[in-house]
PDB file of N, CA and C in Angstrom:
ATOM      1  N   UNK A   1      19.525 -19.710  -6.872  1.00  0.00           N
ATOM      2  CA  UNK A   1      20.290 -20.692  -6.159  1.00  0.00           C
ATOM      3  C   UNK A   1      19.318 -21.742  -5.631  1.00  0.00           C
ATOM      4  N   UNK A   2      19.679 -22.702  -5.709  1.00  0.00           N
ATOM      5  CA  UNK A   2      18.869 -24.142  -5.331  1.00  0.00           C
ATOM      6  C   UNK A   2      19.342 -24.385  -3.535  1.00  0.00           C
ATOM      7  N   UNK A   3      18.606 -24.974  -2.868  1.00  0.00           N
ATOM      8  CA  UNK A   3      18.781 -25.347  -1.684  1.00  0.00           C
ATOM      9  C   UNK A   3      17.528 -26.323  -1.042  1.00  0.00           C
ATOM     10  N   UNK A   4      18.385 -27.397  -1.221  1.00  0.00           N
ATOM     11  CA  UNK A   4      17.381 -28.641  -0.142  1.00  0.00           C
ATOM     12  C   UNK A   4      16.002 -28.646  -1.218  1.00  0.00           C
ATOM     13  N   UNK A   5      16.301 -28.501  -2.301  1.00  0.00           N
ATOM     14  CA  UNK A   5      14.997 -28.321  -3.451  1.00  0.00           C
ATOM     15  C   UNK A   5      14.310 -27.056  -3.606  1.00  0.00           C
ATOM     16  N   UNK A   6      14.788 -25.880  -2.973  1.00  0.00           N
ATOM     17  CA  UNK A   6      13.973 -24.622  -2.766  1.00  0.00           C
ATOM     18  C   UNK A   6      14.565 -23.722  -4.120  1.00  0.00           C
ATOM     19  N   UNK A   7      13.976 -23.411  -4.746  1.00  0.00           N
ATOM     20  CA  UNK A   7      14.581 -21.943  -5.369  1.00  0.00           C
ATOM     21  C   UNK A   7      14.742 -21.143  -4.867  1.00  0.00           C
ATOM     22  N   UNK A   8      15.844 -20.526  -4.494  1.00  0.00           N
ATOM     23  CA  UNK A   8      15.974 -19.122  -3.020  1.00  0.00           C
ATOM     24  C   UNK A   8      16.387 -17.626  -3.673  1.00  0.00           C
ATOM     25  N   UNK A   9      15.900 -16.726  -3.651  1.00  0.00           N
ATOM     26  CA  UNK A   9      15.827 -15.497  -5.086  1.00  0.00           C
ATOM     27  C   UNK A   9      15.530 -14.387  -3.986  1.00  0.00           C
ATOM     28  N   UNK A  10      16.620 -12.997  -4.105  1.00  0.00           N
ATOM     29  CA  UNK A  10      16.489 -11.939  -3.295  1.00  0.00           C
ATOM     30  C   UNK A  10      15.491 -11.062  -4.272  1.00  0.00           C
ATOM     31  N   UNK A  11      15.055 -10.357  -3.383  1.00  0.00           N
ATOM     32  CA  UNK A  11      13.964  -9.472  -4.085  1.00  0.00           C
ATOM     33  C   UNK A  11      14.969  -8.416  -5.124  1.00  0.00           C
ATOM     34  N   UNK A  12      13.831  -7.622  -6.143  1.00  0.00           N
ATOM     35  CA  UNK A  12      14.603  -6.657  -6.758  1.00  0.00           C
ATOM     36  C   UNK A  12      15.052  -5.089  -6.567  1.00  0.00           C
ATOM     37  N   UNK A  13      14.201  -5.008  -5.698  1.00  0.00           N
ATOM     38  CA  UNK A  13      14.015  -3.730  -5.015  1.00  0.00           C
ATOM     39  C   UNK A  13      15.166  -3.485  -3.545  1.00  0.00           C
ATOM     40  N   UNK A  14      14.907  -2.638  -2.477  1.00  0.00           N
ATOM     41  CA  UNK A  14      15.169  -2.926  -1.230  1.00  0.00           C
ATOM     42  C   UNK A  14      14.005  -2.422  -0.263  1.00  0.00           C
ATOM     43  N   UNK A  15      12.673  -2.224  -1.342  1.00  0.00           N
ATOM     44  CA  UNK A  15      11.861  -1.579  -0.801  1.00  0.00           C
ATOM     45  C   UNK A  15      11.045  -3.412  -0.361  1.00  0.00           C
ATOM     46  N   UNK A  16      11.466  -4.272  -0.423  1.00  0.00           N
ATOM     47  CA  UNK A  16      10.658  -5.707  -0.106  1.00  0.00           C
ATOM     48  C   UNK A  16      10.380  -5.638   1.353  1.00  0.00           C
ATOM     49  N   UNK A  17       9.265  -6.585   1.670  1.00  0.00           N
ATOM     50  CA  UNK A  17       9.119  -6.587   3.088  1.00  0.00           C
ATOM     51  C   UNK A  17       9.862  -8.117   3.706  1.00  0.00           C
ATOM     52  N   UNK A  18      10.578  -8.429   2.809  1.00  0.00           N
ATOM     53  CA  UNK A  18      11.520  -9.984   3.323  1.00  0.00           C
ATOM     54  C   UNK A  18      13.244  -9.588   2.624  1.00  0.00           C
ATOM     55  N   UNK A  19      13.983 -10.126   2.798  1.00  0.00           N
ATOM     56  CA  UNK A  19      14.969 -10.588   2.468  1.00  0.00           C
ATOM     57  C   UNK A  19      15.411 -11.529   1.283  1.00  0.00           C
ATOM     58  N   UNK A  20      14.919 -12.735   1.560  1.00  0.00           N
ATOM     59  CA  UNK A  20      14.352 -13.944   0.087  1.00  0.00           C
ATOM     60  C   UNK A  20      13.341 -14.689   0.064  1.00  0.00           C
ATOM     61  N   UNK A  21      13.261 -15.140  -0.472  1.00  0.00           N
ATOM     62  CA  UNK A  21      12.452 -15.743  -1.136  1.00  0.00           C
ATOM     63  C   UNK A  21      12.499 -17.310  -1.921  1.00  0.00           C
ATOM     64  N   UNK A  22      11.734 -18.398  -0.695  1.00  0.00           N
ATOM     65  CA  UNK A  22      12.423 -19.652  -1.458  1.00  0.00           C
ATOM     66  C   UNK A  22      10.833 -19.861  -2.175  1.00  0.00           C
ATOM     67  N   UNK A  23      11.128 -21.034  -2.902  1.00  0.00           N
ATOM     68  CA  UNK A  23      10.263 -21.453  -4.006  1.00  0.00           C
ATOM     69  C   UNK A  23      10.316 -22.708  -4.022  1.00  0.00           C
ATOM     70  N   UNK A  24       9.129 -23.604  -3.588  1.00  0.00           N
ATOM     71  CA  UNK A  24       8.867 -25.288  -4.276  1.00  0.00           C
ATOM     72  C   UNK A  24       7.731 -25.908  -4.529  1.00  0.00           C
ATOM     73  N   UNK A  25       7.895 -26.587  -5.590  1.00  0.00           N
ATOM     74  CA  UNK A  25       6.636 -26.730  -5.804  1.00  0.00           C
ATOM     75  C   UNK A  25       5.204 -25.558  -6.160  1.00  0.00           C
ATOM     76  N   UNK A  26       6.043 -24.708  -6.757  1.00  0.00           N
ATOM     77  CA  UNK A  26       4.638 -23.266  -6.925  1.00  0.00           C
ATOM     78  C   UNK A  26       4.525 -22.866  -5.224  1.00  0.00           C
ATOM     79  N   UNK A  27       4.793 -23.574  -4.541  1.00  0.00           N
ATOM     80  CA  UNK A  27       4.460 -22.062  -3.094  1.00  0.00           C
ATOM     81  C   UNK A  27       5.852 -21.416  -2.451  1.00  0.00           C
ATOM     82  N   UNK A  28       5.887 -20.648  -2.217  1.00  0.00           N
ATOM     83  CA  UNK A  28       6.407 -19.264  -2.155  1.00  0.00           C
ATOM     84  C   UNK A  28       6.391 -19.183  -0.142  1.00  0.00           C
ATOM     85  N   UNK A  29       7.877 -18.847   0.079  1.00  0.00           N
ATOM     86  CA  UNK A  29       7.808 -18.639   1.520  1.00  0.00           C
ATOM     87  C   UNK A  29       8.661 -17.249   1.624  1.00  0.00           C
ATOM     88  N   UNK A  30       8.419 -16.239   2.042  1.00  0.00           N
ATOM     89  CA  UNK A  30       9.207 -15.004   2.939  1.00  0.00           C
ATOM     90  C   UNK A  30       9.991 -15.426   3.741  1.00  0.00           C
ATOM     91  N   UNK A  31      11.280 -14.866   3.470  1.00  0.00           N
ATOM     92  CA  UNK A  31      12.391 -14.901   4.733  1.00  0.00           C
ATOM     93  C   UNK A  31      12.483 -13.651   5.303  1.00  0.00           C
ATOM     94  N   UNK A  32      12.494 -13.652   6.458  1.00  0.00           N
ATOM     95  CA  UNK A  32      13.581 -12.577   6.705  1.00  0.00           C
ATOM     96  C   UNK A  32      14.593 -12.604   8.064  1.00  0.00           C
ATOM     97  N   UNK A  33      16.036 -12.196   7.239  1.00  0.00           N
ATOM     98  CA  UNK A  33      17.129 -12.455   7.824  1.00  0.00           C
ATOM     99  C   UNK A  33      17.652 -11.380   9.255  1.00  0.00           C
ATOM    100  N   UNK A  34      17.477 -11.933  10.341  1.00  0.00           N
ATOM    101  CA  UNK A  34      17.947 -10.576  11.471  1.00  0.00           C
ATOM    102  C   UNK A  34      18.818 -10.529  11.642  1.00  0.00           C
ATOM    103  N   UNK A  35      19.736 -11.726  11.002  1.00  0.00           N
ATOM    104  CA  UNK A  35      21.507 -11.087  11.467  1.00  0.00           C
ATOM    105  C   UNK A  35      22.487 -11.816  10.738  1.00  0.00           C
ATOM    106  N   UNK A  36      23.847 -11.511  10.182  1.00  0.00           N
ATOM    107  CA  UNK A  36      24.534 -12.140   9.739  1.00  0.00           C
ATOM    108  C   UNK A  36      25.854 -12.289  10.084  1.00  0.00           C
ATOM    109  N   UNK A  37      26.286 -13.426   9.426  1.00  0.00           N
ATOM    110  CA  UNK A  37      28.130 -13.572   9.912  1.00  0.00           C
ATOM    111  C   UNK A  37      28.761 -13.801   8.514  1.00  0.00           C
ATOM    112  N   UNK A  38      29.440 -13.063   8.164  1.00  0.00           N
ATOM    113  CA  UNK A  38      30.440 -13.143   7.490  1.00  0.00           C
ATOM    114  C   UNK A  38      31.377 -14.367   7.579  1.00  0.00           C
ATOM    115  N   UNK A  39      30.989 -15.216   6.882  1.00  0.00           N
ATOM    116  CA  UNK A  39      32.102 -16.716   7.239  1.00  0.00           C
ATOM    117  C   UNK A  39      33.012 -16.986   5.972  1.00  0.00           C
ATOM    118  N   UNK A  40      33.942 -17.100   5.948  1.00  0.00           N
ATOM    119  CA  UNK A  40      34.948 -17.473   4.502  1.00  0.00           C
ATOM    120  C   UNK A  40      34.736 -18.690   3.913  1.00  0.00           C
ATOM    121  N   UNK A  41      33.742 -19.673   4.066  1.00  0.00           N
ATOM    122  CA  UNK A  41      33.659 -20.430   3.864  1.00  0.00           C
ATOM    123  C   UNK A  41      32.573 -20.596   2.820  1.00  0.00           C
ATOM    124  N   UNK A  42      32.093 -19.204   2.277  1.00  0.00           N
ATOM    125  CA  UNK A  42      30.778 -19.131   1.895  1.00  0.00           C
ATOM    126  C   UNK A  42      31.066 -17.770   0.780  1.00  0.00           C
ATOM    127  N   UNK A  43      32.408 -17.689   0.553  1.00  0.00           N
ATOM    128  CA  UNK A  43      33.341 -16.174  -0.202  1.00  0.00           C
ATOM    129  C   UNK A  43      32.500 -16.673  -1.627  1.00  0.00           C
ATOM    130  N   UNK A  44      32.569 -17.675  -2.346  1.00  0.00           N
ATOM    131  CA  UNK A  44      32.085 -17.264  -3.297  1.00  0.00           C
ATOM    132  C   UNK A  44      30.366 -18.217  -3.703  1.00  0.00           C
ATOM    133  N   UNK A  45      29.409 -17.207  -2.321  1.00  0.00           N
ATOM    134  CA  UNK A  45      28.051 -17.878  -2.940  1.00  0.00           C
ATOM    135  C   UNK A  45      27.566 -16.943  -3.624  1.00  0.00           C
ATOM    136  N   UNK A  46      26.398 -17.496  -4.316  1.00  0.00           N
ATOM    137  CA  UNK A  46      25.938 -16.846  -6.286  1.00  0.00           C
ATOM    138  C   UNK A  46      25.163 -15.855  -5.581  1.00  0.00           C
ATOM    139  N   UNK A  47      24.715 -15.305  -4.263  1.00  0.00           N
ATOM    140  CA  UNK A  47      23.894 -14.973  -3.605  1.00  0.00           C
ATOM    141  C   UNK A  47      24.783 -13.558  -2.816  1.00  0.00           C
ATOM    142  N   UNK A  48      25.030 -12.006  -3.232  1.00  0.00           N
ATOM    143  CA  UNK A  48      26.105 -11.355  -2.564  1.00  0.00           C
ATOM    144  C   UNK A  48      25.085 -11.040  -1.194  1.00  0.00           C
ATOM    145  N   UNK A  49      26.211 -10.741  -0.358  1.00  0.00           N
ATOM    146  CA  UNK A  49      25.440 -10.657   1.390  1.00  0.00           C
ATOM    147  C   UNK A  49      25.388  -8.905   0.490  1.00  0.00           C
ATOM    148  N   UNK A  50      23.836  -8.996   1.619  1.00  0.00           N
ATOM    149  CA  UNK A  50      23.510  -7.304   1.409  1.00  0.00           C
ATOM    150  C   UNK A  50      24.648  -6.282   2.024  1.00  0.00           C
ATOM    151  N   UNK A  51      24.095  -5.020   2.049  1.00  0.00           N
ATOM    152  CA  UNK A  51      25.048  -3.990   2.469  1.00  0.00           C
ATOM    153  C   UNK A  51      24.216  -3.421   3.328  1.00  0.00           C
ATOM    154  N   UNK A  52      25.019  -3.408   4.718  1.00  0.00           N
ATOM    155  CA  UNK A  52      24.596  -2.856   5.682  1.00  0.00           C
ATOM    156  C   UNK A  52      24.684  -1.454   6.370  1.00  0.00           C
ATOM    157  N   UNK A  53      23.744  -0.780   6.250  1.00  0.00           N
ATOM    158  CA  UNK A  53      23.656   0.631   6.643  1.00  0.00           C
ATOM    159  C   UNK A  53      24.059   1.306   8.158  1.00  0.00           C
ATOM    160  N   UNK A  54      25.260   2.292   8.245  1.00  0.00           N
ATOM    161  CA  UNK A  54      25.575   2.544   9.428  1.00  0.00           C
ATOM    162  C   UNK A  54      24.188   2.705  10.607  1.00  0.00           C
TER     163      UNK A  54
END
């Protein structure tokens, strides 16, 4: 998924130490996400929200 020019790509594992991963220009930034909201406005991004463990 593209954003503001970034390539933004979840890891393949769940063993990662980030969340995603944007991309520009060849450098590489770590995200990581501490919280989320479920908004309907966002039902069909190319990107599925993770699954959260009780």
């Amino acid at each position: 998924m593209d954003v503001a020019g970034y390539t933004v790509s979840r890891p393949l594992s769940g063993a990662s130490r980030y969340d995603l991963v944007a991309e520009k220009d060849g450098r590489f930034i770590k995200i990581q996400v501490k919280s989320l909201k479920q908004d309907s406005a966002y039902k069909n991004s190319p990107l599925p929200l993770p699954s959260v463990c009780p």
